[in-house]
Protein backbone atom coordinates (compact mmCIF):
# COMPACT_ATOMS: atom_id res chain seq x y z
CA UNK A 1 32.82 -28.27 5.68
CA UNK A 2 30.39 -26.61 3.57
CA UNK A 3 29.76 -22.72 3.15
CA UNK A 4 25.96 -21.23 3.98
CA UNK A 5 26.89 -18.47 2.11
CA UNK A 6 26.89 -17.76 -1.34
CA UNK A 7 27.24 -14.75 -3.58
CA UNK A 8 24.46 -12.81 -5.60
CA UNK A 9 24.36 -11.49 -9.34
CA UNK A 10 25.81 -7.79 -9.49
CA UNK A 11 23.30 -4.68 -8.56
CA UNK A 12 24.28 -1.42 -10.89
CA UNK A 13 23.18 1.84 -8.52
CA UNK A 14 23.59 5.30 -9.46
CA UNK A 15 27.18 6.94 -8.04
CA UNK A 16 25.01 8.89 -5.35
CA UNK A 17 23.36 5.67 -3.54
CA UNK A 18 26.82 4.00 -3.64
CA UNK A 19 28.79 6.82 -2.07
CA UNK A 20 26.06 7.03 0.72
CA UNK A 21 25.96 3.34 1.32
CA UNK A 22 30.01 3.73 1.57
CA UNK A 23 29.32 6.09 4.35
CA UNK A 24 26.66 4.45 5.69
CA UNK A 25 29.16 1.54 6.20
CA UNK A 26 32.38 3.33 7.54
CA UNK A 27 30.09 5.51 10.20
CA UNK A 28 28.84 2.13 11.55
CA UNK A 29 31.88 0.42 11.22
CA UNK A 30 30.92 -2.16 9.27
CA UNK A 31 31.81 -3.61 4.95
CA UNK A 32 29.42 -2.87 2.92
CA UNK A 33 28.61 -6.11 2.07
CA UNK A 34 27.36 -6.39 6.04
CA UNK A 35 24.75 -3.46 5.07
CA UNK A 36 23.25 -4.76 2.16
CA UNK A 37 22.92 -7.98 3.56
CA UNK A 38 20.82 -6.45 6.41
CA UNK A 39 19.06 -3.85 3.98
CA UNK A 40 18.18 -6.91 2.02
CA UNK A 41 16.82 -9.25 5.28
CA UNK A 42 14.91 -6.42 6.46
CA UNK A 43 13.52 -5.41 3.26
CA UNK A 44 12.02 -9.23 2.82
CA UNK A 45 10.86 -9.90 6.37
CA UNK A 46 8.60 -6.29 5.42
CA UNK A 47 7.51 -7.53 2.32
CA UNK A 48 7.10 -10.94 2.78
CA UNK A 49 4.39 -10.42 5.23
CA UNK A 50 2.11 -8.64 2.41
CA UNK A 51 1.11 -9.35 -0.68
CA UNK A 52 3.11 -8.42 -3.44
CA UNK A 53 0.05 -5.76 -4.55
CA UNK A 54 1.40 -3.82 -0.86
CA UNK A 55 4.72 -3.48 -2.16
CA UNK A 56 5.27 0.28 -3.02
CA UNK A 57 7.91 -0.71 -5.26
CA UNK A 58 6.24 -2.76 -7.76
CA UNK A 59 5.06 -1.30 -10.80
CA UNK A 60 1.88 -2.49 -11.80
């Protein structure tokens, strides 16, 4: 039996936005990993719809 998961290469964040994602996690009851995983889905299914000109992240 094969895995659909797999792992990703290593995001560095600043001490603040891990601490809140910690608490994010423990007030919902859920790992961390579960909350970036969503925070990453729902951040494509936004940004997939538009060009990559729409995304307010990009630097131009």
């Amino acid at each position: 039996m094969t895995s659909e998961k797999t792992t990703l290469p290593p995001a560095r964040v600043e001490v603040a936005l891990k601490e809140r994602l910690i608490r994010y996690a423990e007030s919902q009851e859920r790992p961390v990993s579960w909350v970036i995983r969503k925070a990453i889905e729902e951040y494509l299914n936004r940004h997939e719809e538009g060009s990559i000109v729409q995304d307010p992240d990009r630097k131009v």
